[in-house]
C-alpha atoms as a PDB file:
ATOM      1  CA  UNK A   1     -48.433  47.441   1.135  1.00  0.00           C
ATOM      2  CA  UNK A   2     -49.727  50.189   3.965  1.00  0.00           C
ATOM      3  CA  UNK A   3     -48.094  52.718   5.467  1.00  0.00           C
ATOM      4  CA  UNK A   4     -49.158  55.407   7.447  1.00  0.00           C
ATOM      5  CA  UNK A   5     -47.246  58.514   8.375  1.00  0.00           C
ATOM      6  CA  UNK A   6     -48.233  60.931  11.314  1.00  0.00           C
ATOM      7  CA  UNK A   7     -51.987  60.012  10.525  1.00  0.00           C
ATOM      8  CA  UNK A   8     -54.865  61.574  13.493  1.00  0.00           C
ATOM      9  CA  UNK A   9     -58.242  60.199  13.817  1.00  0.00           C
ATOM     10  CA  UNK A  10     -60.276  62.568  15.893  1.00  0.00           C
ATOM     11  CA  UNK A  11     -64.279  62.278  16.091  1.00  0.00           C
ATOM     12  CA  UNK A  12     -66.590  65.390  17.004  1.00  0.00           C
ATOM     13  CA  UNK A  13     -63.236  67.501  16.712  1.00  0.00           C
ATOM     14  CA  UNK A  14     -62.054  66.608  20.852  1.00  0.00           C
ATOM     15  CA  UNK A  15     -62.080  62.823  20.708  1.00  0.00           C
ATOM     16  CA  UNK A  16     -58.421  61.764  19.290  1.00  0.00           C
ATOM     17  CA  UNK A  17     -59.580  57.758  18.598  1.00  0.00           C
ATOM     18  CA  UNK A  18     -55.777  57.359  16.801  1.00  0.00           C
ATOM     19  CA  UNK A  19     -52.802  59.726  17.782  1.00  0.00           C
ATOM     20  CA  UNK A  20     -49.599  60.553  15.472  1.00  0.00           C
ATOM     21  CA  UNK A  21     -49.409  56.675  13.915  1.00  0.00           C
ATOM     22  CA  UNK A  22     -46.409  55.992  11.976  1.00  0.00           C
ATOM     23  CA  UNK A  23     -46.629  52.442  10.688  1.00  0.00           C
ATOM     24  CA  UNK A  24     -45.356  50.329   7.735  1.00  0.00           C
ATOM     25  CA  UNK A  25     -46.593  46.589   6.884  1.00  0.00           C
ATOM     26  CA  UNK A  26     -45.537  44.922   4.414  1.00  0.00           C
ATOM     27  CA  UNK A  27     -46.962  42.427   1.400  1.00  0.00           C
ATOM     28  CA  UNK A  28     -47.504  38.819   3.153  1.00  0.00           C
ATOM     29  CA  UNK A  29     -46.643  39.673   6.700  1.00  0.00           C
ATOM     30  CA  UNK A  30     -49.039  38.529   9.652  1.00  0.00           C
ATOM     31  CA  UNK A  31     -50.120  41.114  12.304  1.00  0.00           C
ATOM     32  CA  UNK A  32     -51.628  41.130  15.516  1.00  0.00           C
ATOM     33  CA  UNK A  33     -53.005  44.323  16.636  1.00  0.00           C
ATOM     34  CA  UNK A  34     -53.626  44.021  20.584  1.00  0.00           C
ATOM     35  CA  UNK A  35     -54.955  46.250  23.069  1.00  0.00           C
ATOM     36  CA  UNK A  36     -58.439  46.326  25.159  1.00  0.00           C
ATOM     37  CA  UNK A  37     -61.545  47.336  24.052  1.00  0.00           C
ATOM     38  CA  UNK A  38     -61.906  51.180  23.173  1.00  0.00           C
ATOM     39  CA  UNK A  39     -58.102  51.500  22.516  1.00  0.00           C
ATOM     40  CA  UNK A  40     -58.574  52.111  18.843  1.00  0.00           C
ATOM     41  CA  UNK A  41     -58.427  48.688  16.993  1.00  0.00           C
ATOM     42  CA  UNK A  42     -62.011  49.044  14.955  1.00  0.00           C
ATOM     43  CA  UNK A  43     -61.038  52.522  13.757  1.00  0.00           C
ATOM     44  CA  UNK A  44     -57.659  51.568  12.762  1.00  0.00           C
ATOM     45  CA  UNK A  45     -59.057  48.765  10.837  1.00  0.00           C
ATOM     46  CA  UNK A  46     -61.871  51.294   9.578  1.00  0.00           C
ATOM     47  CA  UNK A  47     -59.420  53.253   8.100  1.00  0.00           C
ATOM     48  CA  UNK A  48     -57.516  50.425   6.421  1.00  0.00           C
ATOM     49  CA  UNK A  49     -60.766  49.409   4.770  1.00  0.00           C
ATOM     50  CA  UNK A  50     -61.889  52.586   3.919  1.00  0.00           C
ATOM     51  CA  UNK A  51     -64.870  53.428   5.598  1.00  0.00           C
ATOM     52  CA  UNK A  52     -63.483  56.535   8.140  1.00  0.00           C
ATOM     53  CA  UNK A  53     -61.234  58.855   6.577  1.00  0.00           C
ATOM     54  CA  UNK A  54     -58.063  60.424   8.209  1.00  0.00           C
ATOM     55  CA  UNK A  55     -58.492  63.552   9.968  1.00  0.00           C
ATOM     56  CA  UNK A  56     -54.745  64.528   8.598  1.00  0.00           C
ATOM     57  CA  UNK A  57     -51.957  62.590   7.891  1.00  0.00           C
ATOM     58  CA  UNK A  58     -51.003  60.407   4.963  1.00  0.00           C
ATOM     59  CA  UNK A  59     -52.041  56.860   4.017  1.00  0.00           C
ATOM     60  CA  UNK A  60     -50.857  54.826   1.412  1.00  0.00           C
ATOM     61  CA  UNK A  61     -52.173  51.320   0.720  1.00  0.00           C
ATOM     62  CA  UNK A  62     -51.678  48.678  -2.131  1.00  0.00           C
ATOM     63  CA  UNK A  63     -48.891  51.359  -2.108  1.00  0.00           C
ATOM     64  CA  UNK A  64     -50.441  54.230  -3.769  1.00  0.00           C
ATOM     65  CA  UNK A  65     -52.127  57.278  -1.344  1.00  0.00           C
ATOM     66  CA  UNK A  66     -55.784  57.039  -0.407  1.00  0.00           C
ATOM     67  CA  UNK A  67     -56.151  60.714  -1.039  1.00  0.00           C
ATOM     68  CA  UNK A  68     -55.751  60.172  -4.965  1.00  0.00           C
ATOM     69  CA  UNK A  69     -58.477  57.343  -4.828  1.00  0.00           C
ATOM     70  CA  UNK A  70     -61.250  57.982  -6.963  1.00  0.00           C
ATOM     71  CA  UNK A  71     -64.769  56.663  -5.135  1.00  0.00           C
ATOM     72  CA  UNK A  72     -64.714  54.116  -8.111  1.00  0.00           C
ATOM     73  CA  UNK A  73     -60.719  52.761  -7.109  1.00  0.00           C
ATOM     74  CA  UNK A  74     -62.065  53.022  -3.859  1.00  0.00           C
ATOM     75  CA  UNK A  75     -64.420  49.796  -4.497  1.00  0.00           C
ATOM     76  CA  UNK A  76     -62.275  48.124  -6.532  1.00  0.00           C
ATOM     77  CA  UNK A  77     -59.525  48.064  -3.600  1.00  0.00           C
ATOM     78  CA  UNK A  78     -62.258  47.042  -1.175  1.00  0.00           C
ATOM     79  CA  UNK A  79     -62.903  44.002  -3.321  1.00  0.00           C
ATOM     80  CA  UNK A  80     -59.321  42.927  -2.848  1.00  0.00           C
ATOM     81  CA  UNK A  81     -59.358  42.759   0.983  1.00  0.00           C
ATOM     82  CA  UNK A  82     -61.538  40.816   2.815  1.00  0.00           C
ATOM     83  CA  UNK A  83     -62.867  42.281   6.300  1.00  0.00           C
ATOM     84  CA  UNK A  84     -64.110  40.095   9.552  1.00  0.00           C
ATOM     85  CA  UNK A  85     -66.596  42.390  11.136  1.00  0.00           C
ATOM     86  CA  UNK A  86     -66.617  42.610  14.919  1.00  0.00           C
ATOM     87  CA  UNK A  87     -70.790  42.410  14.499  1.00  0.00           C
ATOM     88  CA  UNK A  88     -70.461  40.094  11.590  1.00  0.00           C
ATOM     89  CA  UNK A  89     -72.889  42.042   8.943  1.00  0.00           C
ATOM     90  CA  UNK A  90     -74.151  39.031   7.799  1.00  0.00           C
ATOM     91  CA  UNK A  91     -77.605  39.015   5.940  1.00  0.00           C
ATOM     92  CA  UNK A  92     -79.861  37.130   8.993  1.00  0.00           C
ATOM     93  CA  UNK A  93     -82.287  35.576   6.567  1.00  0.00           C
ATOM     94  CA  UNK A  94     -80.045  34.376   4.229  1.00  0.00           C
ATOM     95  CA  UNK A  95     -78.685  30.609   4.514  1.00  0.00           C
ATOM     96  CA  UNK A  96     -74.687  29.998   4.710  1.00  0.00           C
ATOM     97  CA  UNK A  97     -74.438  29.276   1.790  1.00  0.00           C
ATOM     98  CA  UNK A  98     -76.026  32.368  -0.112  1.00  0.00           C
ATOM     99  CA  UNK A  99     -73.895  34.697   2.549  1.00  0.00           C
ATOM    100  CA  UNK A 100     -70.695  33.516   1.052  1.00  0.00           C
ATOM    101  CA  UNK A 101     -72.096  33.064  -3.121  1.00  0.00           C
ATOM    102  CA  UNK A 102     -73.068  36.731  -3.058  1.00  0.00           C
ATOM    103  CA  UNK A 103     -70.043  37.741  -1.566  1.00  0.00           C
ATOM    104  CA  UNK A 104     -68.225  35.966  -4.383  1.00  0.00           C
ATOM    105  CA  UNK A 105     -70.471  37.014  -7.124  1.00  0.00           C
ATOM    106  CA  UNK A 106     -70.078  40.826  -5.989  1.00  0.00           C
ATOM    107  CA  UNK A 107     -66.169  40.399  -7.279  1.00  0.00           C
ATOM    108  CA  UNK A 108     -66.840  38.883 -10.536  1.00  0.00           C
ATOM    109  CA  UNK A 109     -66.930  35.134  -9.625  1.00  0.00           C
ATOM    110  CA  UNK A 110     -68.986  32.738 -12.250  1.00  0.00           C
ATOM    111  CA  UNK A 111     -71.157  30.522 -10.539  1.00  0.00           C
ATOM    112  CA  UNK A 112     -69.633  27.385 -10.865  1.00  0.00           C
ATOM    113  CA  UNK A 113     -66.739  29.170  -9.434  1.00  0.00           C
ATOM    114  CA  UNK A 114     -68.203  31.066  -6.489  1.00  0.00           C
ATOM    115  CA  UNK A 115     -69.951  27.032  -5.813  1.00  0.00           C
ATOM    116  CA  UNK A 116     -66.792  25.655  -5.468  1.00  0.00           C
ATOM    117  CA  UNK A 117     -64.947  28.569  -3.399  1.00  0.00           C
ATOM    118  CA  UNK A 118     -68.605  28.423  -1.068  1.00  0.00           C
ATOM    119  CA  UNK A 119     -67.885  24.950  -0.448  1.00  0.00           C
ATOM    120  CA  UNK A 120     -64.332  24.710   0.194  1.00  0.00           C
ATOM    121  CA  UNK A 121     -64.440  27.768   2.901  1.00  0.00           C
ATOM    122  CA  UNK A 122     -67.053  26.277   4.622  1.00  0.00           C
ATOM    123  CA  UNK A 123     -65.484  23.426   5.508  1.00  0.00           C
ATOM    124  CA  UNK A 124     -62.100  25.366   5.730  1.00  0.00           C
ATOM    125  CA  UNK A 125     -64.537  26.973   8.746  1.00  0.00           C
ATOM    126  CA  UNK A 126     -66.067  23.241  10.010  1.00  0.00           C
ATOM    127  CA  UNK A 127     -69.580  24.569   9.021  1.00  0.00           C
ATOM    128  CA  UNK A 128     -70.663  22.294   5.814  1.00  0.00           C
ATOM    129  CA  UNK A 129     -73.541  21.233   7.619  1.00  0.00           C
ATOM    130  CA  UNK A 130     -74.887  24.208   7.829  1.00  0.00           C
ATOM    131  CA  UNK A 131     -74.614  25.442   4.025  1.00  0.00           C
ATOM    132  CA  UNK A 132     -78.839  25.288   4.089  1.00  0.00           C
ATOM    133  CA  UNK A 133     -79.083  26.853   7.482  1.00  0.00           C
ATOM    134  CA  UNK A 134     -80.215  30.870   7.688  1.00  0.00           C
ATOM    135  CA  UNK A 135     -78.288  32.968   9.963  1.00  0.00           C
ATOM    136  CA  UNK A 136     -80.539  33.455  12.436  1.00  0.00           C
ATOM    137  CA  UNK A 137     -80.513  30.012  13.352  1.00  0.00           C
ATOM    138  CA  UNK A 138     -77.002  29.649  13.816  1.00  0.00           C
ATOM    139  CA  UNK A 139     -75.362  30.383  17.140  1.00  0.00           C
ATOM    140  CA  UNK A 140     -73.235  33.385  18.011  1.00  0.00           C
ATOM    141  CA  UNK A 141     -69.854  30.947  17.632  1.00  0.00           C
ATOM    142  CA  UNK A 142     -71.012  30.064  14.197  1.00  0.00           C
ATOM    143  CA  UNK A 143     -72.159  33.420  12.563  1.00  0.00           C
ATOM    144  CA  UNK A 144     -68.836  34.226  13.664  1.00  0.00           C
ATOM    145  CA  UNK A 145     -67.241  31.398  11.330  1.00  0.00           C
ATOM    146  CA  UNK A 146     -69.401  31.987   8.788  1.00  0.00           C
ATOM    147  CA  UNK A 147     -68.433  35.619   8.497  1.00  0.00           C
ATOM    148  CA  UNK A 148     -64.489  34.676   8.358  1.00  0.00           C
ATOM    149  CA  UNK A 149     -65.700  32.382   5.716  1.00  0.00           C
ATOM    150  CA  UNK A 150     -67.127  35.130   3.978  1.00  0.00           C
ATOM    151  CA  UNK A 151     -63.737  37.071   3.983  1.00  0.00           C
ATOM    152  CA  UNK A 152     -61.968  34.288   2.660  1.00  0.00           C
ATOM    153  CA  UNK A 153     -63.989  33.168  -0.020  1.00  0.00           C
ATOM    154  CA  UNK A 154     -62.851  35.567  -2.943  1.00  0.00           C
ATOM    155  CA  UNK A 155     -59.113  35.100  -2.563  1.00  0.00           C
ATOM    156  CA  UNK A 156     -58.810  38.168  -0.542  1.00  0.00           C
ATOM    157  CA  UNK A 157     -55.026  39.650  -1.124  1.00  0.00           C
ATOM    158  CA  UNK A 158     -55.663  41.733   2.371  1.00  0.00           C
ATOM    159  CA  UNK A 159     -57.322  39.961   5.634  1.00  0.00           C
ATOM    160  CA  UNK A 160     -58.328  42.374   8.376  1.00  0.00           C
ATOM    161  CA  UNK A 161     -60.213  40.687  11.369  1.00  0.00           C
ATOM    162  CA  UNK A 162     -61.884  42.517  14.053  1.00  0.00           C
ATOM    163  CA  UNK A 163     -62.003  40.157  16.918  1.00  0.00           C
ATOM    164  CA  UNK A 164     -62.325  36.846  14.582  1.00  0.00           C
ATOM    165  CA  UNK A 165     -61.924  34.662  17.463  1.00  0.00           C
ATOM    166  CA  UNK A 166     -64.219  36.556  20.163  1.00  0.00           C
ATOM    167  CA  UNK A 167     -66.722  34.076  20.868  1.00  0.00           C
ATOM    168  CA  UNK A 168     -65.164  31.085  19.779  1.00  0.00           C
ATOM    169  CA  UNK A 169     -63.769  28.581  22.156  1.00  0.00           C
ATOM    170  CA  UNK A 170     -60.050  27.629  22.347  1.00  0.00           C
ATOM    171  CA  UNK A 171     -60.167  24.710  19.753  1.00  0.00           C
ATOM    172  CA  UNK A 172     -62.143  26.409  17.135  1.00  0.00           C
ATOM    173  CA  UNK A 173     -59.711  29.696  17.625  1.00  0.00           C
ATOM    174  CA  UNK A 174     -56.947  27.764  16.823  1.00  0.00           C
ATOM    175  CA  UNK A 175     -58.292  26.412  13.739  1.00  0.00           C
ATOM    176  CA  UNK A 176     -58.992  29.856  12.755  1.00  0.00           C
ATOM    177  CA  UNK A 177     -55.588  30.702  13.124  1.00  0.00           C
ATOM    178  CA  UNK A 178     -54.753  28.116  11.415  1.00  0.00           C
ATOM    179  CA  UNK A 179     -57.024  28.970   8.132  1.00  0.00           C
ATOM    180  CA  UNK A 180     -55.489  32.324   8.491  1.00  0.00           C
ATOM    181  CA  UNK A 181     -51.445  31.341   8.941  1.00  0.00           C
ATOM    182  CA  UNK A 182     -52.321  28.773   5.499  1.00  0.00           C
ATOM    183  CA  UNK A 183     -53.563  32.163   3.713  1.00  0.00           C
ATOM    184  CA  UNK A 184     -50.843  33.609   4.717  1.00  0.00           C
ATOM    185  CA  UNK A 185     -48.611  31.681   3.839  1.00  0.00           C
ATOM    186  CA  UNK A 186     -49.926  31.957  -0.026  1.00  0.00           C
ATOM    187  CA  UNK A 187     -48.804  35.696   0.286  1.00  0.00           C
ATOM    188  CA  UNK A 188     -51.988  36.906   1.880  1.00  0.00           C
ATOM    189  CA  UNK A 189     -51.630  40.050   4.063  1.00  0.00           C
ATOM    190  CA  UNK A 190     -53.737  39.120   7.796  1.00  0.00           C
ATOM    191  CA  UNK A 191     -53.841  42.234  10.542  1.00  0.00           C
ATOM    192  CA  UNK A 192     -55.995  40.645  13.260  1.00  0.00           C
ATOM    193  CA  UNK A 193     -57.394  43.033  15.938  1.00  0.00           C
ATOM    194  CA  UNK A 194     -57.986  40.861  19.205  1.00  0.00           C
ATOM    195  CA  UNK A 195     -57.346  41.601  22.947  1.00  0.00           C
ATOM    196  CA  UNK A 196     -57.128  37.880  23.628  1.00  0.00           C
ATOM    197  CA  UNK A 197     -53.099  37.966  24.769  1.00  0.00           C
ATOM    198  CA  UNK A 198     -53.391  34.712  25.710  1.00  0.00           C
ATOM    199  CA  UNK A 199     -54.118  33.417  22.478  1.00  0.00           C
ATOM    200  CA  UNK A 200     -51.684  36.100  20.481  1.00  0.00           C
ATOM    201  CA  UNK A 201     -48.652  34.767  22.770  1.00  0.00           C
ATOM    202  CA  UNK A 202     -49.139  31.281  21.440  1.00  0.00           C
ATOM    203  CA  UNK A 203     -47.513  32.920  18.099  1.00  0.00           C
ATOM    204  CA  UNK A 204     -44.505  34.514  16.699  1.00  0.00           C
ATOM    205  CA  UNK A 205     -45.928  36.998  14.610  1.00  0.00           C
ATOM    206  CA  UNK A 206     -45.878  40.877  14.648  1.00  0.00           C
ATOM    207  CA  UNK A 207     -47.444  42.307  17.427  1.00  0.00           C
ATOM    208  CA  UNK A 208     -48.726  45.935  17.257  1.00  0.00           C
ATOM    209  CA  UNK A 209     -49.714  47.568  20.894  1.00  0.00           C
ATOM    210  CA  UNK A 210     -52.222  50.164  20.703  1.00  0.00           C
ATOM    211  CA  UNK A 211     -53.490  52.119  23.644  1.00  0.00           C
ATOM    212  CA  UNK A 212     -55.937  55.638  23.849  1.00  0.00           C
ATOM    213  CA  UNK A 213     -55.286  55.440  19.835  1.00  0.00           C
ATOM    214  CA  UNK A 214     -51.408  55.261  19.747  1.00  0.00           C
ATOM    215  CA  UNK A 215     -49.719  52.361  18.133  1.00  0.00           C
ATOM    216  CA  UNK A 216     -46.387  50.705  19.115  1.00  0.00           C
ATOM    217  CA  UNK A 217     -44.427  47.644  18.608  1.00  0.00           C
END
């Protein structure tokens, strides 16, 4: 599903964020990509979702090469994946519940179906009490469920998650994970990004290492 070959990220033409990554993951495997903060995670995961572009190097995902992408195959791929922001991008004076229906409208949903899928993520995420409640009046913990909710809600076939579990406490992580593995387990592609190593060791999954923008396993 992605590979990468010799790919460079380098910012103002002297920062190298990602160094010489040679990588291949495959359809329906689970991921962990670990490392502290500034190592390269979010740009890594920028890449995979499009928004920065390679300095050099080649990039194939859904296993055809980025470089061919048209900027109109280039939104149609990005409604196939579904992204956890590490500062959520949710819309603050929005409710829940309109968050996640918009989200599922933008890919073609009908509105009885983008209802139902609304509904059964937010309880997947323990927030259906708060399908009336705008952003802003939801804690840290819970905009952060509510935007994994919104990655999940159109049937993503790609999960990437920046930090899903930063502010969350242990139980609620685990929960996540749990939402996550289940997806997975349906043939859903998950690359989480965390430096929690506590919590990754809990699991057998891949584990990625990156560190001053190299990746290793």
């Amino acid at each position: 599903m992605i590979r990468l070959n010799h790919l460079y990220k380098t910012y103002l033409k002297t920062w190298p964020a990602l160094k010489n990554v040679n990588l291949n993951i495959g359809k329906g495997e689970f991921v962990f990509l670990i490392g502290p903060s500034g190592a390269g995670k979010t740009t890594f995961l920028k890449i995979l979702y499009l928004e920065e572009v390679p300095t050099r190097g080649d990039f194939y995902l859904f296993d055809d090469e980025v470089k061919n992408y048209s900027h109109k195959k280039r939104a149609l791929l990005r409604q196939k994946m579904g992204v956890v922001f590490q500062d959520f991008k949710l819309m603050f004076y929005k409710t829940a519940y309109e968050n996640l229906e918009l989200a599922a409208n933008v890919v073609g949903f009908s509105p009885k179906k983008a209802h139902k899928r609304t509904l059964e993520v937010l309880n997947q995420v323990r927030l259906s009490h708060k399908i009336n409640t705008p952003i802003y009046q939801l804690s840290g913990g819970e905009q952060q469920r509510i935007a994994i909710a919104r990655a999940l809600v159109t049937h993503p076939d790609l999960i990437l998650a920046d930090e899903p579990t930063g502010n969350l406490d242990p139980e609620i992580s685990n929960s996540i994970i749990k939402v996550l593995e289940k997806l997975n387990a349906n043939g859903t592609t998950v690359i989480m990004a965390t430096h929690d190593y506590k919590l990754v060791n809990q699991f057998s999954y891949r584990k990625l290492k990156i560190n001053k923008g190299r990746i290793y396993e």
